[in-house]
C-alpha atoms as a PDB file:
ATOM      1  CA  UNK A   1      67.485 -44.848  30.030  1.00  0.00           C
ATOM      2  CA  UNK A   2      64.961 -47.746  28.825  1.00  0.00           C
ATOM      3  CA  UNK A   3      63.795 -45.630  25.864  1.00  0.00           C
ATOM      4  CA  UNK A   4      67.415 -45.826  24.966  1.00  0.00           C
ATOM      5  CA  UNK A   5      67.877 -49.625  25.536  1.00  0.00           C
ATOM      6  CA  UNK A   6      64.886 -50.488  24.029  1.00  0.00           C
ATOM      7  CA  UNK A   7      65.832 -48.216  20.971  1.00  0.00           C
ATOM      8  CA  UNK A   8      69.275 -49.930  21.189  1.00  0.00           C
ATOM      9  CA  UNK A   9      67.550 -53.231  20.710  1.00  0.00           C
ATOM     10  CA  UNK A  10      65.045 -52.790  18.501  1.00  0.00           C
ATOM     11  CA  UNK A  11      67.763 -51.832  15.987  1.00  0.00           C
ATOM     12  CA  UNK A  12      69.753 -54.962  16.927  1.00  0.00           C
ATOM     13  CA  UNK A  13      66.860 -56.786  16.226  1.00  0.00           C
ATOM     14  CA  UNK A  14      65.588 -54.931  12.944  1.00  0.00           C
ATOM     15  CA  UNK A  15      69.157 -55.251  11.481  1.00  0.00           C
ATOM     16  CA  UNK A  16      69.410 -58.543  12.175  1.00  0.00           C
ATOM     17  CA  UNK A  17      65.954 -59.532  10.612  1.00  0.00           C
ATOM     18  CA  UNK A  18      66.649 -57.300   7.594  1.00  0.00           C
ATOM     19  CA  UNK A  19      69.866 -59.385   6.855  1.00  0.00           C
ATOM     20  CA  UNK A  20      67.985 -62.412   7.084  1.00  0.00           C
ATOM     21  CA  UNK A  21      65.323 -61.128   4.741  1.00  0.00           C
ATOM     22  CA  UNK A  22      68.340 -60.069   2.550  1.00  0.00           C
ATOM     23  CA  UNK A  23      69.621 -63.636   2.323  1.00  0.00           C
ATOM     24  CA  UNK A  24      66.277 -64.906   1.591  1.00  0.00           C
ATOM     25  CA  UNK A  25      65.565 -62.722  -0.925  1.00  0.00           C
ATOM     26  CA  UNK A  26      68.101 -64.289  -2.626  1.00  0.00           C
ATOM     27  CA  UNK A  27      66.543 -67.550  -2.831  1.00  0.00           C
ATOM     28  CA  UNK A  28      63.776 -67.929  -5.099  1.00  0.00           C
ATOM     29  CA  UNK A  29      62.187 -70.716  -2.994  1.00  0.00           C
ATOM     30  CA  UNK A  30      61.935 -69.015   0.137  1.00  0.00           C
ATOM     31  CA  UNK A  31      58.616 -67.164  -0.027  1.00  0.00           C
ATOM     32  CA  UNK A  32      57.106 -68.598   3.114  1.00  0.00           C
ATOM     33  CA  UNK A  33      60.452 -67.896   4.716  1.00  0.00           C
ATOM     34  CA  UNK A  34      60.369 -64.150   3.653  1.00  0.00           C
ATOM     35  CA  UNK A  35      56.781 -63.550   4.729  1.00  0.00           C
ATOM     36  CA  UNK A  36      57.707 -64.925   8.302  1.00  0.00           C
ATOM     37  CA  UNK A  37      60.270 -62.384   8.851  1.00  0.00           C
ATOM     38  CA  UNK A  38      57.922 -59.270   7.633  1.00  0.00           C
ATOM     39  CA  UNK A  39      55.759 -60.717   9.742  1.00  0.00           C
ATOM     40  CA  UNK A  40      58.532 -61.159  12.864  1.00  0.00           C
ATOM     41  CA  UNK A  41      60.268 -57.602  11.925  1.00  0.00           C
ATOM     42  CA  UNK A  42      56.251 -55.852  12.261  1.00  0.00           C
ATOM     43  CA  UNK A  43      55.493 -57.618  15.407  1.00  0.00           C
ATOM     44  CA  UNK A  44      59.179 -56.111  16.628  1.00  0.00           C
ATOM     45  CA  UNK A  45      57.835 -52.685  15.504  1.00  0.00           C
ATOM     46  CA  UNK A  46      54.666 -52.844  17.191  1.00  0.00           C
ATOM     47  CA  UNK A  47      56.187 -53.845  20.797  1.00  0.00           C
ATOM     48  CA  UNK A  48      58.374 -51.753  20.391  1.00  0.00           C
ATOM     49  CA  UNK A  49      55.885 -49.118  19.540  1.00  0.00           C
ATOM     50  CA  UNK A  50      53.848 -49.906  22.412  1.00  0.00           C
ATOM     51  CA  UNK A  51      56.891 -49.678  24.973  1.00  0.00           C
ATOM     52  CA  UNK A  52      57.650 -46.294  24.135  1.00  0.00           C
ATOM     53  CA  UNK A  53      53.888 -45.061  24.510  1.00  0.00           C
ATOM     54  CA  UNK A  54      53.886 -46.759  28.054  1.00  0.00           C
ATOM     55  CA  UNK A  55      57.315 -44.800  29.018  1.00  0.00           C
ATOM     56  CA  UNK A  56      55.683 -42.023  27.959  1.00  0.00           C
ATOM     57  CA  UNK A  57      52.683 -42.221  30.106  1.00  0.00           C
ATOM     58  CA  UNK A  58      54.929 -43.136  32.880  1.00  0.00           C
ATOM     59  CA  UNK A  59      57.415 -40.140  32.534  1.00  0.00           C
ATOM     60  CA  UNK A  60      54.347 -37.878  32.175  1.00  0.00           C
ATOM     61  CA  UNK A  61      52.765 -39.107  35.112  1.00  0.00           C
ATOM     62  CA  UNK A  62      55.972 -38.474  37.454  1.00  0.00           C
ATOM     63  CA  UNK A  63      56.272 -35.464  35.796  1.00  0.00           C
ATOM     64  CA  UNK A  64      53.078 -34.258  36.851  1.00  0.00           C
ATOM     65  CA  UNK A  65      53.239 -35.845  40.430  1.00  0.00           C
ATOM     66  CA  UNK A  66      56.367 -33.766  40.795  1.00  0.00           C
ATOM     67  CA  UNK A  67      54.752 -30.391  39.785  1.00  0.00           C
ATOM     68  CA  UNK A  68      51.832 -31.571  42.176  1.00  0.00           C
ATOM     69  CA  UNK A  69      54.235 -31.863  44.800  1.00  0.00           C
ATOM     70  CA  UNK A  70      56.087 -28.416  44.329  1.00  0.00           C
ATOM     71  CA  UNK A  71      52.274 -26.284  44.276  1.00  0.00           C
ATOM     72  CA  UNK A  72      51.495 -28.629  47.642  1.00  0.00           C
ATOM     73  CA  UNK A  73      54.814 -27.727  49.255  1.00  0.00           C
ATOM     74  CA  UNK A  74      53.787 -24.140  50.714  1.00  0.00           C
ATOM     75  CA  UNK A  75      50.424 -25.381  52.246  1.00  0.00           C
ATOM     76  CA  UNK A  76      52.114 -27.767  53.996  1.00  0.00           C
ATOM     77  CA  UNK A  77      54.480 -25.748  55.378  1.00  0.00           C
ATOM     78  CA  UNK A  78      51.904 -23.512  56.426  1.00  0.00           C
ATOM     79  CA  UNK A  79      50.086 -26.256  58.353  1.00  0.00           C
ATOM     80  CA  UNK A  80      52.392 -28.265  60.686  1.00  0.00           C
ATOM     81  CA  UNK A  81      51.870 -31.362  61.992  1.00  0.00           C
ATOM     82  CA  UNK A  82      52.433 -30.737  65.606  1.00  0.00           C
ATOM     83  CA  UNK A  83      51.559 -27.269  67.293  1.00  0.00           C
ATOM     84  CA  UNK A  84      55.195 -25.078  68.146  1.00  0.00           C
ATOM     85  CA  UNK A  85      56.153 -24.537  71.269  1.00  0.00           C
ATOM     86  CA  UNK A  86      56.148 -20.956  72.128  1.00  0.00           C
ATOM     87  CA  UNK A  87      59.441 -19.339  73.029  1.00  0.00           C
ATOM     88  CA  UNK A  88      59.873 -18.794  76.570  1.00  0.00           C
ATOM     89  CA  UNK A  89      60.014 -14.821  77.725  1.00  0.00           C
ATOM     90  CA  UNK A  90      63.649 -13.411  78.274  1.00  0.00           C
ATOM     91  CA  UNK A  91      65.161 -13.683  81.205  1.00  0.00           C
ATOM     92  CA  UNK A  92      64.147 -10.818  83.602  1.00  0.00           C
ATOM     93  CA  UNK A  93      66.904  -8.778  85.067  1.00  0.00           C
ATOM     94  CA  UNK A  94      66.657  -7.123  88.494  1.00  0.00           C
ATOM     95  CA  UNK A  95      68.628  -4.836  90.376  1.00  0.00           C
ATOM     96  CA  UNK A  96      69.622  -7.567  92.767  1.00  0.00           C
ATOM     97  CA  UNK A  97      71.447  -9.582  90.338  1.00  0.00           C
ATOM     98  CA  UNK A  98      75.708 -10.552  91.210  1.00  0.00           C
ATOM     99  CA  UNK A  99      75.962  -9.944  86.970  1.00  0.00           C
ATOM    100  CA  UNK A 100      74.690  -6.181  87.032  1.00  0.00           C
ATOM    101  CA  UNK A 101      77.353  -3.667  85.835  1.00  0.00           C
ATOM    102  CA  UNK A 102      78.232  -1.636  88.656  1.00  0.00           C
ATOM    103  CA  UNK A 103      81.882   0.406  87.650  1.00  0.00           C
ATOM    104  CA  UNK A 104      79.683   3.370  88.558  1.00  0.00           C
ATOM    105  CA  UNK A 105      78.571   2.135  92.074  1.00  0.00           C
ATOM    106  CA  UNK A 106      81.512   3.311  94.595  1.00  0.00           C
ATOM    107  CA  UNK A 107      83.704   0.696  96.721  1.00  0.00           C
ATOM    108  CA  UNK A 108      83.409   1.350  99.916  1.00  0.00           C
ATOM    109  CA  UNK A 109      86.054  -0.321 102.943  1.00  0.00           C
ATOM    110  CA  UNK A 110      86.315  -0.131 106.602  1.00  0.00           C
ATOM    111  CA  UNK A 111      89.353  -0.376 108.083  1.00  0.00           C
ATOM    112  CA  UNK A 112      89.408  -0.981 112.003  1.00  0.00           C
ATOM    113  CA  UNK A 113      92.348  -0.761 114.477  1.00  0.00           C
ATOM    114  CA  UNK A 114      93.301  -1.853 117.738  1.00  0.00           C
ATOM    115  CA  UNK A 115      96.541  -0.458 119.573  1.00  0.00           C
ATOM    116  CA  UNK A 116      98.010  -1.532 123.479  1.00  0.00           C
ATOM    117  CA  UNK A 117     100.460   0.759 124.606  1.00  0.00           C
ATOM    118  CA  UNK A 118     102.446   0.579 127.893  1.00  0.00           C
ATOM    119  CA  UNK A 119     105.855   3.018 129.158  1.00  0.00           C
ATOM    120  CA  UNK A 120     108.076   2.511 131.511  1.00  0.00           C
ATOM    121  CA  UNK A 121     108.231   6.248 132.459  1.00  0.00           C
ATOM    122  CA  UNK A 122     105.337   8.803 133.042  1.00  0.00           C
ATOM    123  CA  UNK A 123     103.342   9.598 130.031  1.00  0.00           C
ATOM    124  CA  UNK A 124     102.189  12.820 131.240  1.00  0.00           C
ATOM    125  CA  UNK A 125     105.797  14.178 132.349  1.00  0.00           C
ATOM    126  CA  UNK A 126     107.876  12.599 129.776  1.00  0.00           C
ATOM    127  CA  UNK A 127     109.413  14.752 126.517  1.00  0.00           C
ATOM    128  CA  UNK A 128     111.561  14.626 124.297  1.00  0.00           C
ATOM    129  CA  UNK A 129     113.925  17.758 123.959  1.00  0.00           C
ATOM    130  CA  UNK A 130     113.458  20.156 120.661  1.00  0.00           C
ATOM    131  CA  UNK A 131     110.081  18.068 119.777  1.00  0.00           C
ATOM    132  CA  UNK A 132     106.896  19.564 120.976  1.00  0.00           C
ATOM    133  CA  UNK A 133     104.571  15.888 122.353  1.00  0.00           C
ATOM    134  CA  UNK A 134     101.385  17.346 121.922  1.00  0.00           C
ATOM    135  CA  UNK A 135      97.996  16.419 119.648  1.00  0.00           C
ATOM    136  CA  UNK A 136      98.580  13.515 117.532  1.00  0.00           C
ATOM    137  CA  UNK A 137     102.446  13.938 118.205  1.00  0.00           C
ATOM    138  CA  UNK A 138     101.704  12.630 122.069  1.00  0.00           C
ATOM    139  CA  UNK A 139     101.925   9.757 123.415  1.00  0.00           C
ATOM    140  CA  UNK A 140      99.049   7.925 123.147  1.00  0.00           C
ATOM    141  CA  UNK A 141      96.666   6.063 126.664  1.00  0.00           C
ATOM    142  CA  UNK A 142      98.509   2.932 128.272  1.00  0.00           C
ATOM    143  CA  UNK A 143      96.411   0.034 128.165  1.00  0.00           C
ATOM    144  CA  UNK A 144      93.700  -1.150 125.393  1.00  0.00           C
ATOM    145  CA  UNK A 145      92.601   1.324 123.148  1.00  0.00           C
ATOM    146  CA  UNK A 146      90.765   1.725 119.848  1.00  0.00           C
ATOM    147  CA  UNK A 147      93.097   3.380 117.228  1.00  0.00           C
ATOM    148  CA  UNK A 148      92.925   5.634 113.852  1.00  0.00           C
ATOM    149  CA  UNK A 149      89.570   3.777 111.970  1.00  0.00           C
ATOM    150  CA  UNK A 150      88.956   4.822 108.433  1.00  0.00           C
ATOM    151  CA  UNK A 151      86.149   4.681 105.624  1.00  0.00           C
ATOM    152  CA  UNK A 152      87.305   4.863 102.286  1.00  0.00           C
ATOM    153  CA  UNK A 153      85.187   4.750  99.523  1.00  0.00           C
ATOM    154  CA  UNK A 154      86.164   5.242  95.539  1.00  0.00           C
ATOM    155  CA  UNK A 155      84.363   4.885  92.342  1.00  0.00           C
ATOM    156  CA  UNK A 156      84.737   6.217  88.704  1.00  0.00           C
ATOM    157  CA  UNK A 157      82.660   9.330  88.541  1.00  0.00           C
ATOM    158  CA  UNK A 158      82.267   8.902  84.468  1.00  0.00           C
ATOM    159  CA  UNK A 159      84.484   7.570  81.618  1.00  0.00           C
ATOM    160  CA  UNK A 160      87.144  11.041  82.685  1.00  0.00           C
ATOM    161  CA  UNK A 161      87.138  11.093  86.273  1.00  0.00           C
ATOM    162  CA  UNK A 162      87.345   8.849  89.376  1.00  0.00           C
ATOM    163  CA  UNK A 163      87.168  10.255  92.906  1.00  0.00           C
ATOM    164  CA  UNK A 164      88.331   8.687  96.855  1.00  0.00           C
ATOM    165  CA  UNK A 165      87.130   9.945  99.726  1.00  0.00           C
ATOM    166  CA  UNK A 166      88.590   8.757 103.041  1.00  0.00           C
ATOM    167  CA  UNK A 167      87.184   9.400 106.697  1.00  0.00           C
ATOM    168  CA  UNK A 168      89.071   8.793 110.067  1.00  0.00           C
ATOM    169  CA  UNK A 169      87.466   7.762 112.954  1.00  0.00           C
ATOM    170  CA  UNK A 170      89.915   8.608 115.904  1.00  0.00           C
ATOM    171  CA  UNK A 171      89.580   9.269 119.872  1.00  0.00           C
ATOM    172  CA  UNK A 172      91.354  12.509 120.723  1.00  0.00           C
ATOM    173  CA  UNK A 173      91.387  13.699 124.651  1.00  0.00           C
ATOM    174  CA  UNK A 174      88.654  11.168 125.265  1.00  0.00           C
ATOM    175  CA  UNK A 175      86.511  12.187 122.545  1.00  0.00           C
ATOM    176  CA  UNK A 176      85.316  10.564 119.497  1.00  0.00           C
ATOM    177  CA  UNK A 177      85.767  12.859 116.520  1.00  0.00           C
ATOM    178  CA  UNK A 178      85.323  12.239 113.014  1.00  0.00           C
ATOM    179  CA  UNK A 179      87.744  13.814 110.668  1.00  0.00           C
ATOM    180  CA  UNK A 180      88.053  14.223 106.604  1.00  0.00           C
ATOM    181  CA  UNK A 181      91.510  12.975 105.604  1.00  0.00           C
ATOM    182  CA  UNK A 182      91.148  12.579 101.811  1.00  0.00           C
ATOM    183  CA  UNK A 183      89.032  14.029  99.171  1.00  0.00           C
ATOM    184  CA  UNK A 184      89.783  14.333  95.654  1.00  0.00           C
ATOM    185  CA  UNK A 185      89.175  14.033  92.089  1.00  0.00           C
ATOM    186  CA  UNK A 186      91.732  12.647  89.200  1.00  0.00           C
ATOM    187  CA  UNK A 187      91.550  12.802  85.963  1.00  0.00           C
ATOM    188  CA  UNK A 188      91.388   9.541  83.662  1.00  0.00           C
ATOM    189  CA  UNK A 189      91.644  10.863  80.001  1.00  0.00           C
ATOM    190  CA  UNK A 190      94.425  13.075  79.649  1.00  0.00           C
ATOM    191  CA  UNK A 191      96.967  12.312  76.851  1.00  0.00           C
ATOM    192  CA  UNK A 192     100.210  10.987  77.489  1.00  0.00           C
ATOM    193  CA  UNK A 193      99.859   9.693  80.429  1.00  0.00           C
ATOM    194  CA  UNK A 194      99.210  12.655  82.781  1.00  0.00           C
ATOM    195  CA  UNK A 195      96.959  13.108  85.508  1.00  0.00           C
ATOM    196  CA  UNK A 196      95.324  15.947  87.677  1.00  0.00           C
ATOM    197  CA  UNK A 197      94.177  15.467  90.797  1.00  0.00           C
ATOM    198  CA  UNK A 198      92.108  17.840  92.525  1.00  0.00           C
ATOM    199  CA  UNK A 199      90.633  17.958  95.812  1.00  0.00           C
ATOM    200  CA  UNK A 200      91.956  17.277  99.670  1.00  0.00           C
ATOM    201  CA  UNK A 201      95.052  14.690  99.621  1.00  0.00           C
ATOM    202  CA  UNK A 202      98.214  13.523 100.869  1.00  0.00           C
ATOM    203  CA  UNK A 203     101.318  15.048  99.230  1.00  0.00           C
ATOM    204  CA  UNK A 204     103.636  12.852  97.720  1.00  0.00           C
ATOM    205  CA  UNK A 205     107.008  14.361  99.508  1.00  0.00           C
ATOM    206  CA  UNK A 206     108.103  11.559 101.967  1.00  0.00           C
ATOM    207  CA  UNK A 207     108.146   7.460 102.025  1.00  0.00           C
ATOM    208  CA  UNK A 208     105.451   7.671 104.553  1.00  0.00           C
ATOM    209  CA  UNK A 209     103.518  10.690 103.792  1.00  0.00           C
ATOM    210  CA  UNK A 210     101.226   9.163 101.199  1.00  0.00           C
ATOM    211  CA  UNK A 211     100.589   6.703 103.450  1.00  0.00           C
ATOM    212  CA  UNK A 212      97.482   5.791 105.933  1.00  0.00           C
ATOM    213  CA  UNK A 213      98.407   4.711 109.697  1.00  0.00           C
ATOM    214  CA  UNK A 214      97.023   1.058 108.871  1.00  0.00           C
ATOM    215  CA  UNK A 215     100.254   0.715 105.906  1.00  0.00           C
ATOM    216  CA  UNK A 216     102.945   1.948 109.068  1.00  0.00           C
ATOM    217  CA  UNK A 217     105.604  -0.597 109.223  1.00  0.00           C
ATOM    218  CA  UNK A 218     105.482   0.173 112.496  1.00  0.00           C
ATOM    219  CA  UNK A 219     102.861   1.364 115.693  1.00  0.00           C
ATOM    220  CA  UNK A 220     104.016   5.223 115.520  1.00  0.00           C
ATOM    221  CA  UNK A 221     105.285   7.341 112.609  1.00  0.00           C
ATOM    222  CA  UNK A 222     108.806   9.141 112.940  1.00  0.00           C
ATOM    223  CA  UNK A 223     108.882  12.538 114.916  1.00  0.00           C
ATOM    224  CA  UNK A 224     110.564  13.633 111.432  1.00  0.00           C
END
């Protein structure tokens, strides 16, 4: 940009001092006046000249500097000012954690009931004519009493099957006795919909069949 504006000027100038030499030249009697502008116009060259050689250096230098700069760039990189921080380990995951993936592990529930029963006619001599009271169709103890208790558990077997298995705890003629209600396996991945279930289970013929004592609407199932 100054190589141009000095260019730019030194033609200004150089035009301008050859039309005064022009109109000099003209007069005869102006040799003293001639010679001073040859002299001005070569002292215009010269500074000019010596302006361009310093721009020169200069642009070479920065030129240089810059290349410098570029073949420097990679060791400095290389060599860091401050020492880095080393990364910190991953997190380590144990069994324990609440985050773990566990649609394989089964879900397992307790279910615990409480019944109170009380007649106003003899338990042990009362009936019902044309239905046999006998086994879980009897009447159950007066008083305080612990009632059908379940475990269920259920989980998804793999990505095709899932599987329930339900256990009733119940007293029976005084006795504890523990008794396998449900146990099956369904399919997951059949197409369209469908499902087969395998196994021990309640059949779905009835409104109450499919259902466990503790989803009764009321304390005692039909005699139906």
């Amino acid at each position: 940009m100054k190589t141009a504006l000095l260019t730019a000027l030194f033609s200004v100038l150089q035009a301008a001092a050859f039309v005064s030499l022009a109109q000099a030249a003209d007069d005869p009697g102006n040799e003293d006046e001639i010679q001073l502008l040859r002299e001005e116009i070569e002292h215009i060259r010269t500074e000019y000249e010596n302006r361009i050689a310093e721009l020169e250096r200069r642009l070479d230098a920065a030129e240089e500097g810059e290349n410098q700069a570029v073949q420097d760039a990679p060791a400095a990189e290389t060599q860091p000012e401050y020492a880095a921080v080393p990364a910190a380990p991953p997190p380590v995951t144990t069994t324990t954690s609440s985050g773990r993936d566990n649609s394989f592990n089964p879900a397992i529930g307790v279910t615990l009931q409480g019944q109170a029963w009380s007649y106003g006619k003899d338990p042990e001599s009362y009936y019902i004519p044309g239905f046999p009271l006998g086994g879980e169709a009897g009447l159950a103890p007066e008083g305080l009493s612990l009632a059908e208790s379940e475990i269920v558990m259920s989980a998804n077997v793999d990505d095709k099957f899932t599987a329930m298995l339900t256990v009733p705890v119940v007293i029976e003629d005084g006795e504890t006795v523990v008794e396998l209600e449900e146990a099956w396996v369904e399919t997951t991945a059949l197409p369209a919909g469908f499902a087969l279930r395998l196994g021990r289970f309640y059949s779905d013929v009835g409104y109450l069949n499919t259902k466990h004592s503790h989803a009764w609407d009321f304390a005692d199932q039909p005699l139906a």
